[in-house]
Protein backbone atom coordinates (compact mmCIF):
# COMPACT_ATOMS: atom_id res chain seq x y z
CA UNK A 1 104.37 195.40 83.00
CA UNK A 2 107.66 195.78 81.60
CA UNK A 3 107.99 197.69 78.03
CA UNK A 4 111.37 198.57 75.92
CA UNK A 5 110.80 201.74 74.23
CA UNK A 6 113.10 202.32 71.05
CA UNK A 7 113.79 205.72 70.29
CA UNK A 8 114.59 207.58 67.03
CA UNK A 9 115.76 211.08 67.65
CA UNK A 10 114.86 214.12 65.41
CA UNK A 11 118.84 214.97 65.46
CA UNK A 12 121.58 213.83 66.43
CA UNK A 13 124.36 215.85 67.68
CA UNK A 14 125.38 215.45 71.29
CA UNK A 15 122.80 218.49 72.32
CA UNK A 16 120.25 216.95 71.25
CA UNK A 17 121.01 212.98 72.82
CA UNK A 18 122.31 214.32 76.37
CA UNK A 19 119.37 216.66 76.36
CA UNK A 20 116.62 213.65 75.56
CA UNK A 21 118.85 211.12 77.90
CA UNK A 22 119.30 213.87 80.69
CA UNK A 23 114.45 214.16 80.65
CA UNK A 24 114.22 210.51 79.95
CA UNK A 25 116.40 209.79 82.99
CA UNK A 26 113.95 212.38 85.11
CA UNK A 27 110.41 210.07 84.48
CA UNK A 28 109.63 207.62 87.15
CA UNK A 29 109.00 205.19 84.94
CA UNK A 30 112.23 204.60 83.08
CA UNK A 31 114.40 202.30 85.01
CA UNK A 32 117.04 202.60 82.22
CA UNK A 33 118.17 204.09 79.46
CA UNK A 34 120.37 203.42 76.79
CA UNK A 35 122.40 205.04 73.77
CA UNK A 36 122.38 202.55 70.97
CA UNK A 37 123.76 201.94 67.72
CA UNK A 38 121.28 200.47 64.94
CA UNK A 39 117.80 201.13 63.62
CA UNK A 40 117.35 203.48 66.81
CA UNK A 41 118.88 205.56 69.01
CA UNK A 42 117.86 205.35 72.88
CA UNK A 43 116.54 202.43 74.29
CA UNK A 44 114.40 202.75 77.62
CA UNK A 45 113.04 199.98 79.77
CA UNK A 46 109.99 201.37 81.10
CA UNK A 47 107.92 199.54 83.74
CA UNK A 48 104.19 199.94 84.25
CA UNK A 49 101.07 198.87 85.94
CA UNK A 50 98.86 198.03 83.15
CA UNK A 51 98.43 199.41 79.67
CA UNK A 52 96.66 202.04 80.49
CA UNK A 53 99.35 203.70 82.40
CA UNK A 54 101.96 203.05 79.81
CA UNK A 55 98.95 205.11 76.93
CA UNK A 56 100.01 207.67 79.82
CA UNK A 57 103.46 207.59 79.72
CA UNK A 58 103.90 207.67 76.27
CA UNK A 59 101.32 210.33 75.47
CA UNK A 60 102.28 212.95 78.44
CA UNK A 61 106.04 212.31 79.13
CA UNK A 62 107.96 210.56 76.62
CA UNK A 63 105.95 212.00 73.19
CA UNK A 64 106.98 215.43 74.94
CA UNK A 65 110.69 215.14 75.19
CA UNK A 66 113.01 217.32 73.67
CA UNK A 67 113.84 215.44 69.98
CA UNK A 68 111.95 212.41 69.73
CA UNK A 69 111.19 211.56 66.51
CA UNK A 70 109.27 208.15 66.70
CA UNK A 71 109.15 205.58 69.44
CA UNK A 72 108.52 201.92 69.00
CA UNK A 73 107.35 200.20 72.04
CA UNK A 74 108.28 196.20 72.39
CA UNK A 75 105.98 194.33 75.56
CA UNK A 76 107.64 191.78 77.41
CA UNK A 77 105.38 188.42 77.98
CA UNK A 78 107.07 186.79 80.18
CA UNK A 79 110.44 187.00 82.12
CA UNK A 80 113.00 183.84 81.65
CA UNK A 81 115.86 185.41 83.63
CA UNK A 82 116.70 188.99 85.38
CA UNK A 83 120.05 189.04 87.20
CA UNK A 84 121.24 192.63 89.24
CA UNK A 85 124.28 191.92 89.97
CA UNK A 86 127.65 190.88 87.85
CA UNK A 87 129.69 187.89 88.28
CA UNK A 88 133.32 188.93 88.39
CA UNK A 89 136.09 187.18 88.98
């Protein structure tokens, strides 16, 4: 199961996002994480066995991190394309 948390931080000086990036980056789970413009400030793509483990996640690591204000979690359904690599010429 993959799942895209968005992240709102509490503050936002540089403390307080290298902090949050440096124990997002530290979970298993989080295969990447972004700093964002927009509505929210880090987003994480978060893979999962089942819903269940992802309750986990978000209750025991992620709700825990140094200034996370709220997180909004978007579930993929189904996968159209996934590329690792970049094309350049």
């Amino acid at each position: 199961m993959t799942v895209f948390a968005q992240i709102q931080l509490k503050e936002h000086q540089q403390k307080a996002l290298l902090s949050f990036m440096n124990e997002a980056s530290k979970i298993s789970e989080v295969m990447e994480c972004y700093h964002m413009t927009g509505a929210f400030d880090i987003l994480l793509k978060v893979c999962v066995k089942d819903m269940e483990e992802y309750t986990a996640v978000i209750s025991n690591k992620l709700s825990n991190l140094p200034f996370v204000g709220t997180i909004q979690s978007v579930f993929v359904l189904t996968e159209a394309k996934r590329e690792l690599g970049y094309d350049i010429q």
